[in-house]
PDB file of N, CA and C in Angstrom:
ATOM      1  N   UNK A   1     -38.477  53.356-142.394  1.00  0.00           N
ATOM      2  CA  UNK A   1     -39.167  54.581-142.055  1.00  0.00           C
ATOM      3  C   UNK A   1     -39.728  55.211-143.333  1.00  0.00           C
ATOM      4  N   UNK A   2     -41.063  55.601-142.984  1.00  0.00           N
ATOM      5  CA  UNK A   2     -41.515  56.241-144.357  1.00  0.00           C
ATOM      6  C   UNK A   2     -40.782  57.849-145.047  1.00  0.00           C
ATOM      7  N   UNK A   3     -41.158  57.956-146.370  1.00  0.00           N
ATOM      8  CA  UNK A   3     -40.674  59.222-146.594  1.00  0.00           C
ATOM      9  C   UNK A   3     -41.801  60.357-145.705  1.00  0.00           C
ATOM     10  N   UNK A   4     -41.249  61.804-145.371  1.00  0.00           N
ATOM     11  CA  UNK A   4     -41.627  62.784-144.990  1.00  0.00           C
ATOM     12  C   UNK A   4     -42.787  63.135-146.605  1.00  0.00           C
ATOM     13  N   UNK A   5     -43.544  63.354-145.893  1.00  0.00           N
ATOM     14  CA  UNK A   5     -44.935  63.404-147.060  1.00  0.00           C
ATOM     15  C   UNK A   5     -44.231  65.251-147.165  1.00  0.00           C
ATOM     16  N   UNK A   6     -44.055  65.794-146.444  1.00  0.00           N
ATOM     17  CA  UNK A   6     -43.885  67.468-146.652  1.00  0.00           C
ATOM     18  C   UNK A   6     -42.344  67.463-147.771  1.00  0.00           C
ATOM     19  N   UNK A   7     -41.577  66.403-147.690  1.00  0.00           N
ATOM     20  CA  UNK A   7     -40.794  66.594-148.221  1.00  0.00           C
ATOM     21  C   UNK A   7     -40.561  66.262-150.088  1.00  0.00           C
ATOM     22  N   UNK A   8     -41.256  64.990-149.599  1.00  0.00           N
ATOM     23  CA  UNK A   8     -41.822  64.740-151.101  1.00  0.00           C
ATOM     24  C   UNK A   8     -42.827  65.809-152.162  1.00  0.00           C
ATOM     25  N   UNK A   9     -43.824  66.255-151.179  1.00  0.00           N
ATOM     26  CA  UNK A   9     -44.133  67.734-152.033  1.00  0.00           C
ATOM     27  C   UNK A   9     -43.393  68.478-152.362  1.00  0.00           C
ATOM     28  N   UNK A  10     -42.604  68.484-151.545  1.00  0.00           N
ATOM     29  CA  UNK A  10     -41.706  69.682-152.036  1.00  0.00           C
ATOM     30  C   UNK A  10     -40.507  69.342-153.026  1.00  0.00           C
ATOM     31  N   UNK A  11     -40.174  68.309-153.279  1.00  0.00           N
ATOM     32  CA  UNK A  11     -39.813  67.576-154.579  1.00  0.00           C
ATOM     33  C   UNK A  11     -40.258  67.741-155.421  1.00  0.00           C
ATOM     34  N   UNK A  12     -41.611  67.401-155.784  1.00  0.00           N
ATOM     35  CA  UNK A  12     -42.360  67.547-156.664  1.00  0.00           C
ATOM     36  C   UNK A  12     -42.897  68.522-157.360  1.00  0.00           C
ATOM     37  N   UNK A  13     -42.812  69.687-156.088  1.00  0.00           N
ATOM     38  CA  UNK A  13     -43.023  71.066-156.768  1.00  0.00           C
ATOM     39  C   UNK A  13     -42.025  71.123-157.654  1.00  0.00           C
ATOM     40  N   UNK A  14     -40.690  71.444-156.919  1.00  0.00           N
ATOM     41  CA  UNK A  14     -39.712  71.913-157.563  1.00  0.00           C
ATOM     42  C   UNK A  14     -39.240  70.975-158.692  1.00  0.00           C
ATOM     43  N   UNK A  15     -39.449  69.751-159.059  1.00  0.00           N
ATOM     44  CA  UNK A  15     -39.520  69.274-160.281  1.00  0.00           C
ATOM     45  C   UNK A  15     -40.562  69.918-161.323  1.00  0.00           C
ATOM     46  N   UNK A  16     -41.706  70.192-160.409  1.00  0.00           N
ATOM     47  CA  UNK A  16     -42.667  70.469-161.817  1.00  0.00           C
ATOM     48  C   UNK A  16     -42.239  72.150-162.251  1.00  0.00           C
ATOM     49  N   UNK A  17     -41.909  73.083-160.907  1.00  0.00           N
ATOM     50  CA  UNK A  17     -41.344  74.276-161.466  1.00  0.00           C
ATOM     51  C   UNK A  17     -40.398  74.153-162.559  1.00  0.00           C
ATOM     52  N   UNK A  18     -39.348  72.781-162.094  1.00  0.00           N
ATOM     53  CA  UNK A  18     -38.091  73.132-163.438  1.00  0.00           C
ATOM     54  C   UNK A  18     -38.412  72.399-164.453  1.00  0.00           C
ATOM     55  N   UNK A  19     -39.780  71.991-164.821  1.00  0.00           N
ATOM     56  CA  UNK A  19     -40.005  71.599-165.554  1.00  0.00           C
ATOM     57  C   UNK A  19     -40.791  72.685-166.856  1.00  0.00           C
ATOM     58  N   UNK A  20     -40.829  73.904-166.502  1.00  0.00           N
ATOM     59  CA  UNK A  20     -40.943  74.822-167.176  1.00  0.00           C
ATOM     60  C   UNK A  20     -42.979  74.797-167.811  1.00  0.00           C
ATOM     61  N   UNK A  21     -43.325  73.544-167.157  1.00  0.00           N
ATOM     62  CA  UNK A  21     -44.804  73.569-167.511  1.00  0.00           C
ATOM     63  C   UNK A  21     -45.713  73.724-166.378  1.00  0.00           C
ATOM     64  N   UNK A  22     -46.915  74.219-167.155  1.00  0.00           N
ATOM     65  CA  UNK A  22     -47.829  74.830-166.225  1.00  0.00           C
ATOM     66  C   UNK A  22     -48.640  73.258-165.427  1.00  0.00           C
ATOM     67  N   UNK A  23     -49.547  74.160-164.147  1.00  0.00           N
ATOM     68  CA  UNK A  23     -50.240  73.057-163.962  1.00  0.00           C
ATOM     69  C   UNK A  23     -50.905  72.095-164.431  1.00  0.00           C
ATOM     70  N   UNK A  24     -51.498  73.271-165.250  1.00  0.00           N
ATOM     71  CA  UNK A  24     -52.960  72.882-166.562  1.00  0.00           C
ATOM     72  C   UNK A  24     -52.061  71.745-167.151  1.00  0.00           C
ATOM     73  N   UNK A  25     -51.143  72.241-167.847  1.00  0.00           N
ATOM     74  CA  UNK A  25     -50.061  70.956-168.657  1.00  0.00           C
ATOM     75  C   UNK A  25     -49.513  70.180-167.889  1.00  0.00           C
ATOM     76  N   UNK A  26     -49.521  70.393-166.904  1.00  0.00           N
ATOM     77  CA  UNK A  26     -48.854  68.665-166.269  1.00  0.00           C
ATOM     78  C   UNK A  26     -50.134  68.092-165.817  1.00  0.00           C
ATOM     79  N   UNK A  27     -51.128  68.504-165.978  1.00  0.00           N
ATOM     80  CA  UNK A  27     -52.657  67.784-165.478  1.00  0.00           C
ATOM     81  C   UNK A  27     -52.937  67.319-166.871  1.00  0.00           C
ATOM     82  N   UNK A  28     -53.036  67.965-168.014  1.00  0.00           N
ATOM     83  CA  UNK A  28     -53.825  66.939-168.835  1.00  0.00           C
ATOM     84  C   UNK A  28     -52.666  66.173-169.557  1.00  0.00           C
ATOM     85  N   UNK A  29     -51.071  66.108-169.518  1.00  0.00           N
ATOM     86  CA  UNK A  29     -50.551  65.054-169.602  1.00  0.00           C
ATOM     87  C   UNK A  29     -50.474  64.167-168.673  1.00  0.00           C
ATOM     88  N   UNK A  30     -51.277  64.087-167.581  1.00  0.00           N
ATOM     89  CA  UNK A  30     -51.620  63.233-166.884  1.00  0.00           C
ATOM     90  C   UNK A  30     -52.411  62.512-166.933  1.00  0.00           C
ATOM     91  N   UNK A  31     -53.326  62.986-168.103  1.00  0.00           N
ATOM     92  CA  UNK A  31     -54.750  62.306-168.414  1.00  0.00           C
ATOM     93  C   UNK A  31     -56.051  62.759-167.773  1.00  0.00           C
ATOM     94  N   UNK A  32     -55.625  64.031-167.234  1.00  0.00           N
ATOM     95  CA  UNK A  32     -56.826  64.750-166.806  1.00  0.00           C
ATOM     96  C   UNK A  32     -57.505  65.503-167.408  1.00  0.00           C
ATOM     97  N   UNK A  33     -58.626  65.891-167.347  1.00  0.00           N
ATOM     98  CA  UNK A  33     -59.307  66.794-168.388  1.00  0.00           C
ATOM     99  C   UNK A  33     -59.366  68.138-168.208  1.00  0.00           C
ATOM    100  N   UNK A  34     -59.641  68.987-168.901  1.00  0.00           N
ATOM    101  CA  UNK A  34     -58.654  70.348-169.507  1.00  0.00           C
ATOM    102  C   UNK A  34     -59.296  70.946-168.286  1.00  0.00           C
ATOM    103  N   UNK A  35     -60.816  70.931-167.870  1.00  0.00           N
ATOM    104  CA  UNK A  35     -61.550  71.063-166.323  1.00  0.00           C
ATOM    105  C   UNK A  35     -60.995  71.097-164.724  1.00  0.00           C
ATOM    106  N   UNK A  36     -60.457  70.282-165.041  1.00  0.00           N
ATOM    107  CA  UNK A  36     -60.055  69.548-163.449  1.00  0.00           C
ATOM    108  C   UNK A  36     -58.371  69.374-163.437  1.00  0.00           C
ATOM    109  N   UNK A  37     -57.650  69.429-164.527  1.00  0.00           N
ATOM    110  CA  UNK A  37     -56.155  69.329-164.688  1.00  0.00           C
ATOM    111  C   UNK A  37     -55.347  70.133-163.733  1.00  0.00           C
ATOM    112  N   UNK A  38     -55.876  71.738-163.424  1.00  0.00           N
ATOM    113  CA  UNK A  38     -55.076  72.258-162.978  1.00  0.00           C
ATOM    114  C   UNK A  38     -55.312  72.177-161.008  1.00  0.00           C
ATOM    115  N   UNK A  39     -56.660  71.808-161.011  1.00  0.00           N
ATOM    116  CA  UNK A  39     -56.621  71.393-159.458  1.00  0.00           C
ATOM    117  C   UNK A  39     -56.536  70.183-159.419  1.00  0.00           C
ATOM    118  N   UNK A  40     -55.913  69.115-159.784  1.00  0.00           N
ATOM    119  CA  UNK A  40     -55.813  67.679-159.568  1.00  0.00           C
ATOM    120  C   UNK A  40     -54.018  67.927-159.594  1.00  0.00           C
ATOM    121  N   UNK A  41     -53.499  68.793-159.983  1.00  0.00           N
ATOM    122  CA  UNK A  41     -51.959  68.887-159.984  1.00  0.00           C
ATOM    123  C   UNK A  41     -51.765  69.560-158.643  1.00  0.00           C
ATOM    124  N   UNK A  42     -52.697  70.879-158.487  1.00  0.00           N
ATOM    125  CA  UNK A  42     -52.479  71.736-157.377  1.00  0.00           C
ATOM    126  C   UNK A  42     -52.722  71.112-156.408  1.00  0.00           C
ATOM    127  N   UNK A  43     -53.670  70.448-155.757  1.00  0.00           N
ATOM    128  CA  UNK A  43     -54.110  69.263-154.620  1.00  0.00           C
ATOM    129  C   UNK A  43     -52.492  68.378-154.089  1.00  0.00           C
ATOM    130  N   UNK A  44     -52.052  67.823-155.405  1.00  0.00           N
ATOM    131  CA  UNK A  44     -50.774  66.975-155.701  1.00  0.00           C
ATOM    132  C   UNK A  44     -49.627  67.909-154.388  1.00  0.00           C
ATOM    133  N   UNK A  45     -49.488  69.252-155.020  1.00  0.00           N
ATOM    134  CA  UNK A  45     -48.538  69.603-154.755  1.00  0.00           C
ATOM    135  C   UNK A  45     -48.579  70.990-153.711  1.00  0.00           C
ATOM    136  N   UNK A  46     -49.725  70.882-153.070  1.00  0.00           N
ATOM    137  CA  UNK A  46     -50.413  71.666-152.309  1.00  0.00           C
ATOM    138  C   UNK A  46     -49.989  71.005-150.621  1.00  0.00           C
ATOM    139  N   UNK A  47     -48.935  71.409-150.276  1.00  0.00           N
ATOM    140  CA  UNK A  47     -48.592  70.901-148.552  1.00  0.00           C
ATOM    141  C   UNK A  47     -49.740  71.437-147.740  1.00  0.00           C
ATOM    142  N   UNK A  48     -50.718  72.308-147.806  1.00  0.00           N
ATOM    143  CA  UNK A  48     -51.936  72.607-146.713  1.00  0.00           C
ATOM    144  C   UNK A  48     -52.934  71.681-147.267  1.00  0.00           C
ATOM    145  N   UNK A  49     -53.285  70.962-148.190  1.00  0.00           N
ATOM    146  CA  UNK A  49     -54.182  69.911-148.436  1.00  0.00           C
ATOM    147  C   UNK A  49     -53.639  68.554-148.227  1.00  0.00           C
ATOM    148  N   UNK A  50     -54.484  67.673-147.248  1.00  0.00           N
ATOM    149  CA  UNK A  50     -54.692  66.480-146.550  1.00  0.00           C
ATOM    150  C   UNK A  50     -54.683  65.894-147.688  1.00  0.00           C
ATOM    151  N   UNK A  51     -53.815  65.363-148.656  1.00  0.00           N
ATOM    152  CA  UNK A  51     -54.169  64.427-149.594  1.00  0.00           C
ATOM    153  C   UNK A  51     -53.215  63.254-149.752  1.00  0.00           C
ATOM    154  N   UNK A  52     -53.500  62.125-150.192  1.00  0.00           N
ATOM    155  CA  UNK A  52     -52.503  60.842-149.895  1.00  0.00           C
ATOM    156  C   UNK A  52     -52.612  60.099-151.372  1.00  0.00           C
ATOM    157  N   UNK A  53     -52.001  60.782-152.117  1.00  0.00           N
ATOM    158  CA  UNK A  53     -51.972  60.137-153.704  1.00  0.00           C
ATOM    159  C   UNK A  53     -52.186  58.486-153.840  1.00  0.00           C
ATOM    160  N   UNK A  54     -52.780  58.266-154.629  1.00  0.00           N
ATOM    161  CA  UNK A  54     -51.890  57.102-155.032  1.00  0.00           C
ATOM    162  C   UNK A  54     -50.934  56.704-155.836  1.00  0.00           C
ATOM    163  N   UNK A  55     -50.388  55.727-155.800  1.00  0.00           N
ATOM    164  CA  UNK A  55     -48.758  55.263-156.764  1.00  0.00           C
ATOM    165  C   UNK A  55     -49.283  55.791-157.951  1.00  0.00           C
ATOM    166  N   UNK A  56     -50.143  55.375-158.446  1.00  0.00           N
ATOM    167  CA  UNK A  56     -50.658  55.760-159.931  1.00  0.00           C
ATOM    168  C   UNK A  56     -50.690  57.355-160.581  1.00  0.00           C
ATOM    169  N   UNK A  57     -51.191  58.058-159.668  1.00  0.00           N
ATOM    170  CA  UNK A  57     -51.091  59.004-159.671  1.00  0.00           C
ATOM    171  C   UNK A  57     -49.562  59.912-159.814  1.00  0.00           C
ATOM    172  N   UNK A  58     -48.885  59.553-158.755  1.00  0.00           N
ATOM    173  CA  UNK A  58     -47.044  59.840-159.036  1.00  0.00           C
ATOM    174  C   UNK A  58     -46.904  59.157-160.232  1.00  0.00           C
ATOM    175  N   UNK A  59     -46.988  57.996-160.044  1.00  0.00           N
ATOM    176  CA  UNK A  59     -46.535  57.468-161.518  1.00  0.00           C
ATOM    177  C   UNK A  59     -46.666  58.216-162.999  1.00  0.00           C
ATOM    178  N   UNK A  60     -48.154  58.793-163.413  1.00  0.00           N
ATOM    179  CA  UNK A  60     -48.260  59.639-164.231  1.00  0.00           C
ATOM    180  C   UNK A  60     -47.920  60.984-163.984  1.00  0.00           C
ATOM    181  N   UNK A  61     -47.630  61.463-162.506  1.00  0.00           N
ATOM    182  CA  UNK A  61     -46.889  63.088-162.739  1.00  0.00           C
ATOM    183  C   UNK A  61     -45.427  62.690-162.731  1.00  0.00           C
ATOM    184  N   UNK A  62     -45.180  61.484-163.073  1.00  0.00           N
ATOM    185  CA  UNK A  62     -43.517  61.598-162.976  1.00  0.00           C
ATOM    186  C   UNK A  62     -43.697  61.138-164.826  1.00  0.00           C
ATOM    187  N   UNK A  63     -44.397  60.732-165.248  1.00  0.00           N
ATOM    188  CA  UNK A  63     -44.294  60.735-166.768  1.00  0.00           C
ATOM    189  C   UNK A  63     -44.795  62.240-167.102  1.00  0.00           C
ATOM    190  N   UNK A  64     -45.213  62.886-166.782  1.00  0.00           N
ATOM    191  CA  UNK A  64     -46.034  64.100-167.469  1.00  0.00           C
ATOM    192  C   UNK A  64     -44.570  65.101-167.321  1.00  0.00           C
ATOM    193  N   UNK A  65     -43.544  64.822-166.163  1.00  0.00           N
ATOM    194  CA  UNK A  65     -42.260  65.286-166.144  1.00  0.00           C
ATOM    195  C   UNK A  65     -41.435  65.107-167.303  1.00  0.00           C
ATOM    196  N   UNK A  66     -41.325  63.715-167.516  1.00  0.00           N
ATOM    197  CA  UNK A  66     -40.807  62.764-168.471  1.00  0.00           C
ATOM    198  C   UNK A  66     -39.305  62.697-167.175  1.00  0.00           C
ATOM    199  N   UNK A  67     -39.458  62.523-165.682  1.00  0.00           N
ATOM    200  CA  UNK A  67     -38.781  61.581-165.233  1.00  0.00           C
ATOM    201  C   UNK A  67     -39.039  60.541-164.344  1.00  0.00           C
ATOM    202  N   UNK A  68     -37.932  60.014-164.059  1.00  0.00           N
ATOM    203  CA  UNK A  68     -38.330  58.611-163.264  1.00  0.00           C
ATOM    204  C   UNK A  68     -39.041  58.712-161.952  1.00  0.00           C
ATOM    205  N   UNK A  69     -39.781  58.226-161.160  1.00  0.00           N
ATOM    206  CA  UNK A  69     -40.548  58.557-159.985  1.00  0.00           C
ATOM    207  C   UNK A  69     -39.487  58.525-159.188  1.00  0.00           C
ATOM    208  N   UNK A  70     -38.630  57.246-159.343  1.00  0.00           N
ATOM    209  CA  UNK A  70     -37.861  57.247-158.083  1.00  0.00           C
ATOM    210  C   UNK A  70     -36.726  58.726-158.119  1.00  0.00           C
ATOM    211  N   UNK A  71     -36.303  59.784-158.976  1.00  0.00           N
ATOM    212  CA  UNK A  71     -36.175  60.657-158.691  1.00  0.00           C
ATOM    213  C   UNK A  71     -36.885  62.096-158.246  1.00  0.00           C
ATOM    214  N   UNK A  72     -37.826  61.536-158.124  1.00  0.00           N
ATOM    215  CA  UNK A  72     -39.225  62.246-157.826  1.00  0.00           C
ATOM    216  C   UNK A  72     -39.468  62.059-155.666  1.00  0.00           C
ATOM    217  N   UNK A  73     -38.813  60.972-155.798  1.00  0.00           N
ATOM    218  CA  UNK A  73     -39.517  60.633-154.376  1.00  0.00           C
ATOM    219  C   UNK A  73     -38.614  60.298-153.397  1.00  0.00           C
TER     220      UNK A  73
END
């Protein structure tokens, strides 16, 4: 059975909250540009937006955390 997509956001928020950094900063340690960083995180972690990441994408907000995805997900 797949994971609950509402639940995994909400993981992710609350990792990036206790992660004490802003959006902007978890977007351009993601490799996003200083432009688009803070809505490419917000989209991420936004439960009213239809969005379906890809692995790649977790993959670099679980490094921009500096933790493992699979505690992420």
């Amino acid at each position: 059975m797949a994971p609950d997509k509402d639940a995994i956001r909400a993981k992710l928020r609350k990792a990036a909250e206790a992660s004490g950094k802003t959006q902007q900063e978890i977007g351009e340690a993601m490799g996003f540009t200083a432009g688009g960083a803070r809505q490419a995180v917000s989209r991420l972690l936004n439960p009213e937006v239809d969005y379906d990441p890809r692995l790649s994408t977790l993959v670099e907000f679980a490094k921009a955390l500096k933790k493992p995805l699979s505690e992420l997900l």
